[in-house]
Protein backbone atom coordinates (compact mmCIF):
# COMPACT_ATOMS: atom_id res chain seq x y z
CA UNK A 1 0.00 0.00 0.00
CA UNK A 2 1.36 3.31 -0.64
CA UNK A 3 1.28 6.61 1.87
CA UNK A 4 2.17 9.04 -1.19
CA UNK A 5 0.21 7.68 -4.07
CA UNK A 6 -4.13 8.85 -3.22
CA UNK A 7 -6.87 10.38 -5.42
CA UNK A 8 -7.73 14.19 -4.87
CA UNK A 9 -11.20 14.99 -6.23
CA UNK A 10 -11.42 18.22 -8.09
CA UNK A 11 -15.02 19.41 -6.37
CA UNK A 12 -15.43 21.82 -9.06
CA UNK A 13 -15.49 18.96 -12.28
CA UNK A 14 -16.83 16.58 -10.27
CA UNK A 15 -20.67 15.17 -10.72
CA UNK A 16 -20.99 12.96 -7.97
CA UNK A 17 -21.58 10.00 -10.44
CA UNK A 18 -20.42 7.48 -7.98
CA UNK A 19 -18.61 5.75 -10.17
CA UNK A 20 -15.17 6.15 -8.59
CA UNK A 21 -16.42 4.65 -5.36
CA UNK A 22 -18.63 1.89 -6.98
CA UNK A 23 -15.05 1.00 -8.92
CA UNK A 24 -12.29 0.92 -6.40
CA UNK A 25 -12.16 -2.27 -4.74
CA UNK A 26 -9.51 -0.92 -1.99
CA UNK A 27 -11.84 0.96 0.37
CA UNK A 28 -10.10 4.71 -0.47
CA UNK A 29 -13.71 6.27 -0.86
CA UNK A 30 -16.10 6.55 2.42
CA UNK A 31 -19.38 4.53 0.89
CA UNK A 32 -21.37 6.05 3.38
CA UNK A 33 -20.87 9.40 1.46
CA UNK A 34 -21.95 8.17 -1.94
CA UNK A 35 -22.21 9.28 -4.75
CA UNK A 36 -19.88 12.10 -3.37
CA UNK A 37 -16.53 10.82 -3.52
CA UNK A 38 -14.29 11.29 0.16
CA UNK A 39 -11.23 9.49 0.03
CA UNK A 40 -11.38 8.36 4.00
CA UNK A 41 -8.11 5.55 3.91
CA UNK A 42 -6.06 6.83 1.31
CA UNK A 43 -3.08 4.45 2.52
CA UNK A 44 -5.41 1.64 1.09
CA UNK A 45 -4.70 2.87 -2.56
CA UNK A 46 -2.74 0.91 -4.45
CA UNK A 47 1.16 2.90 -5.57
CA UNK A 48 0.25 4.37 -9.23
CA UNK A 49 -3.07 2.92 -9.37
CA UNK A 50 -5.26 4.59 -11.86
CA UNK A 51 -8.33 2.56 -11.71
CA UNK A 52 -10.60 5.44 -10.31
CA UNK A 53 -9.28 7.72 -12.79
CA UNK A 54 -9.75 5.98 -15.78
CA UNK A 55 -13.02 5.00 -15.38
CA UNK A 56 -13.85 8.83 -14.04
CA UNK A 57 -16.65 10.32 -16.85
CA UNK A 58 -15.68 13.89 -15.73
CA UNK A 59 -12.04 13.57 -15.17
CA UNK A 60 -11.80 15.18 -11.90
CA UNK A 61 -9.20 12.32 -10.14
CA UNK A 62 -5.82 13.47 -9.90
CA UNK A 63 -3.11 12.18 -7.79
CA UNK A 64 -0.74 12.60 -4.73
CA UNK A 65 2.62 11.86 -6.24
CA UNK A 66 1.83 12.02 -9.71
CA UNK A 67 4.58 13.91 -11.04
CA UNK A 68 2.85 13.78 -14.76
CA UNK A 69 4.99 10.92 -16.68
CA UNK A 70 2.00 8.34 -17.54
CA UNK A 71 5.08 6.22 -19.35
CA UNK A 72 6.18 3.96 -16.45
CA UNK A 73 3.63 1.11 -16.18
CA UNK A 74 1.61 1.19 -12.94
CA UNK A 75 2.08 -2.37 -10.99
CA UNK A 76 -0.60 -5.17 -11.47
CA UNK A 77 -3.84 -4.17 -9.99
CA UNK A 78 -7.45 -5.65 -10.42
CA UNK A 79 -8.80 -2.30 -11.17
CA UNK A 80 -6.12 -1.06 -13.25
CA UNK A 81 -6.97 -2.38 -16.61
CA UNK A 82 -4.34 -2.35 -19.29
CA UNK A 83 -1.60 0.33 -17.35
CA UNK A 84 -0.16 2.99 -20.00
CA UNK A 85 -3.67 2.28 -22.47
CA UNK A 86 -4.49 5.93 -22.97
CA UNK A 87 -6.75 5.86 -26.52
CA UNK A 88 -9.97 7.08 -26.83
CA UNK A 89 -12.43 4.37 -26.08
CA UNK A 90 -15.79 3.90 -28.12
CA UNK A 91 -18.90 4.65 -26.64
CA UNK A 92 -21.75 4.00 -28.80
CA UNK A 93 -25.30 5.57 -27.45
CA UNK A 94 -28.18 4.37 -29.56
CA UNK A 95 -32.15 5.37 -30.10
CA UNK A 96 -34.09 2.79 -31.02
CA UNK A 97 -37.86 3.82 -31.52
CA UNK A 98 -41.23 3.40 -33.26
CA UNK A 99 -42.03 6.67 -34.11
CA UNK A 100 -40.83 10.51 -33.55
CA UNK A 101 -44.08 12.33 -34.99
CA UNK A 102 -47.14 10.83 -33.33
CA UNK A 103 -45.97 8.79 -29.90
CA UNK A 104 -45.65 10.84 -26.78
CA UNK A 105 -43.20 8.75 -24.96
CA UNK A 106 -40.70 8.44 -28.18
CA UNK A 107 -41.11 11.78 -28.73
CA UNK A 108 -40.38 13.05 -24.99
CA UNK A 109 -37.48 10.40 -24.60
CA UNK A 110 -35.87 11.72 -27.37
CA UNK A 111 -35.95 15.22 -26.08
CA UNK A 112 -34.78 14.21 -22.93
CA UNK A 113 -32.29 11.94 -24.22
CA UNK A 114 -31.08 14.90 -26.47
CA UNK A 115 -30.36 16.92 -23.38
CA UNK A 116 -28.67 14.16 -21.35
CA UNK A 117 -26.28 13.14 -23.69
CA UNK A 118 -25.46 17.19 -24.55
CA UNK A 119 -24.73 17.88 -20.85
CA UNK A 120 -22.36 14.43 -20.55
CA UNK A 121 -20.53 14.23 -23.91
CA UNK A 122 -18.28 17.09 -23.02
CA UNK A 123 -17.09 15.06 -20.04
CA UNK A 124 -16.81 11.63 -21.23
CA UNK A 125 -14.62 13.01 -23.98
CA UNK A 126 -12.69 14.43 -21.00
CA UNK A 127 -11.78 11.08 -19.49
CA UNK A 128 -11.12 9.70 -23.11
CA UNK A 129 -14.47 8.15 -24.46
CA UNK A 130 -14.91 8.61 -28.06
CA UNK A 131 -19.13 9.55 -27.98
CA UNK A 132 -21.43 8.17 -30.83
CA UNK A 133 -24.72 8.92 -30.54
CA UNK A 134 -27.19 8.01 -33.25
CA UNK A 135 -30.94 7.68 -33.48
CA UNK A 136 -32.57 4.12 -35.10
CA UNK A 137 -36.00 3.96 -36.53
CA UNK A 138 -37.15 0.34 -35.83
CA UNK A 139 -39.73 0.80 -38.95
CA UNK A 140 -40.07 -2.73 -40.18
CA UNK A 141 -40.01 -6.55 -38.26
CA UNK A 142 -36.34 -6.58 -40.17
CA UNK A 143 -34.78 -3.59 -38.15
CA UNK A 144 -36.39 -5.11 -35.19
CA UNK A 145 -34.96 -8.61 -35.53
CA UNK A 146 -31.38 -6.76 -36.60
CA UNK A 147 -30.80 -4.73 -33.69
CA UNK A 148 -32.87 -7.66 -31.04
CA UNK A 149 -35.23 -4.83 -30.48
CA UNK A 150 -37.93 -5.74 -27.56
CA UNK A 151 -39.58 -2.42 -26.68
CA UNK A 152 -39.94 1.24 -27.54
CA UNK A 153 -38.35 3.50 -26.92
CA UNK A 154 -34.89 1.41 -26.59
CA UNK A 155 -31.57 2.99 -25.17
CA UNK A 156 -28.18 1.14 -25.92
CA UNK A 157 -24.82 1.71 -24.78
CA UNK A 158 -22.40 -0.08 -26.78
CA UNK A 159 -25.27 -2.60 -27.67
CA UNK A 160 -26.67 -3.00 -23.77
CA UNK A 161 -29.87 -2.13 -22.92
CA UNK A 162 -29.25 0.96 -19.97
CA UNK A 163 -32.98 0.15 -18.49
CA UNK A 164 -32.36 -4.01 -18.32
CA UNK A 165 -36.17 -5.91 -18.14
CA UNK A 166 -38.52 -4.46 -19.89
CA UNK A 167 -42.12 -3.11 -18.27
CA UNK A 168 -44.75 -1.81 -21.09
CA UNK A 169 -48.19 -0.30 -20.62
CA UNK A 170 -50.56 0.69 -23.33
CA UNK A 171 -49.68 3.42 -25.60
CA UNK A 172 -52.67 5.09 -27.25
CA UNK A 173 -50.24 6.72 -29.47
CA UNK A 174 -48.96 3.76 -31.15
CA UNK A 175 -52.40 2.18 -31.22
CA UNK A 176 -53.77 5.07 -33.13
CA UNK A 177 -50.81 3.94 -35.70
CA UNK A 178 -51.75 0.49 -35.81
CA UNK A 179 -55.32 0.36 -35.73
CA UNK A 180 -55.03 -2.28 -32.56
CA UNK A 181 -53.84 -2.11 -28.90
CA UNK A 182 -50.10 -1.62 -28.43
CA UNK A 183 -48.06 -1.50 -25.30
CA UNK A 184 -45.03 0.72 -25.09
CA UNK A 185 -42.34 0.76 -22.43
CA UNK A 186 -42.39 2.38 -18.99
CA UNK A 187 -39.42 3.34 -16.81
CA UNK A 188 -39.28 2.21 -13.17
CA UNK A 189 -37.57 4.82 -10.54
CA UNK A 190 -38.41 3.70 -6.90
CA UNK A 191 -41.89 2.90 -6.52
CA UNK A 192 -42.58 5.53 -9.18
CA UNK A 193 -43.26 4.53 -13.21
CA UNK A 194 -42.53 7.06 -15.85
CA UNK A 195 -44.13 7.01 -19.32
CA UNK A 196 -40.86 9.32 -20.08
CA UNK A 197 -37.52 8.91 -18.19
CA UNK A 198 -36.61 11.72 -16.02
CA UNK A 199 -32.78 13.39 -17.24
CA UNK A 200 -31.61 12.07 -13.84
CA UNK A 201 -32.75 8.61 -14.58
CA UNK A 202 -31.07 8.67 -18.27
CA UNK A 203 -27.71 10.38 -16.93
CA UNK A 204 -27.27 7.88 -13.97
CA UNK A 205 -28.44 4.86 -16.37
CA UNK A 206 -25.78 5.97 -18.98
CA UNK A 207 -22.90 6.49 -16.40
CA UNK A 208 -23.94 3.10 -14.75
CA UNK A 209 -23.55 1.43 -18.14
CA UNK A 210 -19.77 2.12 -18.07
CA UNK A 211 -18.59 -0.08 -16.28
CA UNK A 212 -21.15 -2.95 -17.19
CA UNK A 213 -19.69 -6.44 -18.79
CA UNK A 214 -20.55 -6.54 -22.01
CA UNK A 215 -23.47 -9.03 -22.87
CA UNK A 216 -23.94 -11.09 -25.24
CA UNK A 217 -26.72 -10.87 -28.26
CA UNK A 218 -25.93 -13.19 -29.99
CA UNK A 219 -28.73 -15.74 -29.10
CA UNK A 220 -32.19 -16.58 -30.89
CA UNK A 221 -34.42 -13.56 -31.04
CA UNK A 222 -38.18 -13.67 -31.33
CA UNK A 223 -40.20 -10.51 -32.27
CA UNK A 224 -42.58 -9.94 -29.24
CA UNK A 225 -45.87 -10.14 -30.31
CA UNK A 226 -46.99 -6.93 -29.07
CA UNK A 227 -44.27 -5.37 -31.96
CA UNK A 228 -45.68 -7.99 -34.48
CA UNK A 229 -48.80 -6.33 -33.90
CA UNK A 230 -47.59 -3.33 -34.37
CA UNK A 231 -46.21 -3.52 -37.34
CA UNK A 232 -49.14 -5.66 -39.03
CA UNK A 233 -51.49 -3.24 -38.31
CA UNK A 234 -49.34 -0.48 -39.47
CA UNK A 235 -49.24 -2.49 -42.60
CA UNK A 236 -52.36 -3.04 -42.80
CA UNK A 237 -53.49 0.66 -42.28
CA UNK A 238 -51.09 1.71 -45.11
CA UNK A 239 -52.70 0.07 -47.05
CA UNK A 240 -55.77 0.95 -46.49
CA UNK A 241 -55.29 4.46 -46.97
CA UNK A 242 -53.41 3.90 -50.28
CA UNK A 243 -56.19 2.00 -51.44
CA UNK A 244 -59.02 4.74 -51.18
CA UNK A 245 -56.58 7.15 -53.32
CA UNK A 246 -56.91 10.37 -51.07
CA UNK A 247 -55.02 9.58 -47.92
CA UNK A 248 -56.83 8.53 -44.56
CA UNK A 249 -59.27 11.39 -44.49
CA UNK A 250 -61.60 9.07 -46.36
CA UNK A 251 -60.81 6.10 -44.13
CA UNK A 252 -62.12 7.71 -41.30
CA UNK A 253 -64.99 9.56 -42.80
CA UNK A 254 -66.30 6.04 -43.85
CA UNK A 255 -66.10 4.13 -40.40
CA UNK A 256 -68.23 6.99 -38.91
């Protein structure tokens, strides 16, 4: 253990993510304090040990007794990764969704999402993330069966869904589309359900995701049947209102 090799938390970049203390395996930050980081037993850090600071989304770890040369190779550690590995690591953020003109909760993720990912991409590329952040329409079974898609609205991190098991409740929205009941997801905070995630939710769920293994997705994939019916009776409503020759106006003249 080393008396001259600590973190010191720059209180000013820091945003109380937690993540340092949820990494560090060696006891350094006070888990009583979380998510602010207080480095309580700083003799438990290990010498040159830059576990904490890599994985830091704000880069606001420094160190007593770094003198600034990142070339000598910190000893084995179980946090440190690969010591000296300073590139830019991917971080893909993906939207995968139904619809961005007529569903509520697509719509108002996306905003939100927007936001989230505005505030935190300046400081991921701080502690050397390389953002990509694209948006997905999941418009036919195909897309849907490409990307394993189960629910919308859908947010990966490098292929992982950030929310994990799915919860759904019906979506009017998306029923209007398809001409039949559809169930869109729902986001679970506490004993509180959200039809749209709150920027706190998405922020912590994104940060979270860091430091997740990666999973695999590789395995059979079914379209749920509440997307099959989606998509049928999107179909089906297409063509419908190609058939009459003057858009849906006459569709819905006719069933009144």
């Amino acid at each position: 253990m080393a008396k001259n090799w600590y973190p010191v938390i720059d209180i000013l970049t820091c945003m109380e993510c937690g993540t340092c203390i949820r990494f560090c395996p060696h006891g350094v930050y006070d888990k009583r304090k979380a998510p602010v980081p207080v480095v309580v037993n700083p003799d438990g850090c290990i010498d040159h040990c830059r576990g904490c600071q890599t994985k830091c989304p704000a880069g606001a770890i420094a160190y007593v007794g770094d003198m600034g040369d990142r070339s000598n190779a910190a000893p084995a550690c179980c946090c440190n990764g690969e010591p000296g590995n300073w590139e830019s690591r991917p971080l893909r953020i993906e939207y995968l969704y139904l619809d961005l003109n007529t569903c509520g909760r697509c719509i108002g993720t996306d905003a939100v999402l927007d936001e989230v990912v505005a505030v935190l991409r300046p400081a991921l590329e701080l502690a050397g993330y390389a953002v990509d952040y694209r948006k997905r329409e999941m418009a036919t079974p195909q897309l849907a069966e490409q990307y394993h898609f189960r629910s919308s609205p859908t947010i990966l991190v490098n292929g992982q869904d950030i929310f994990g098991p799915v919860k759904e409740a019906g979506c009017a929205c998306c029923g209007e589309i398809a001409g039949t009941d559809v169930d869109c997801r729902v986001f679970e905070c506490g004993d509180k359900t959200y039809e749209v995630p709150t920027k706190e939710m998405l922020a912590n769920a994104i940060l979270n995701s860091l430091n997740a293994q990666p999973a695999c997705s590789c395995g059979a994939y079914e379209l749920p049947e509440n997307l099959r019916r989606f998509y049928e009776g999107k179909e089906k409503r297409a063509g419908d209102n190609a058939s009459c020759g003057c858009g849906c106006a006459c569709n819905e003249e006719s069933k009144r």
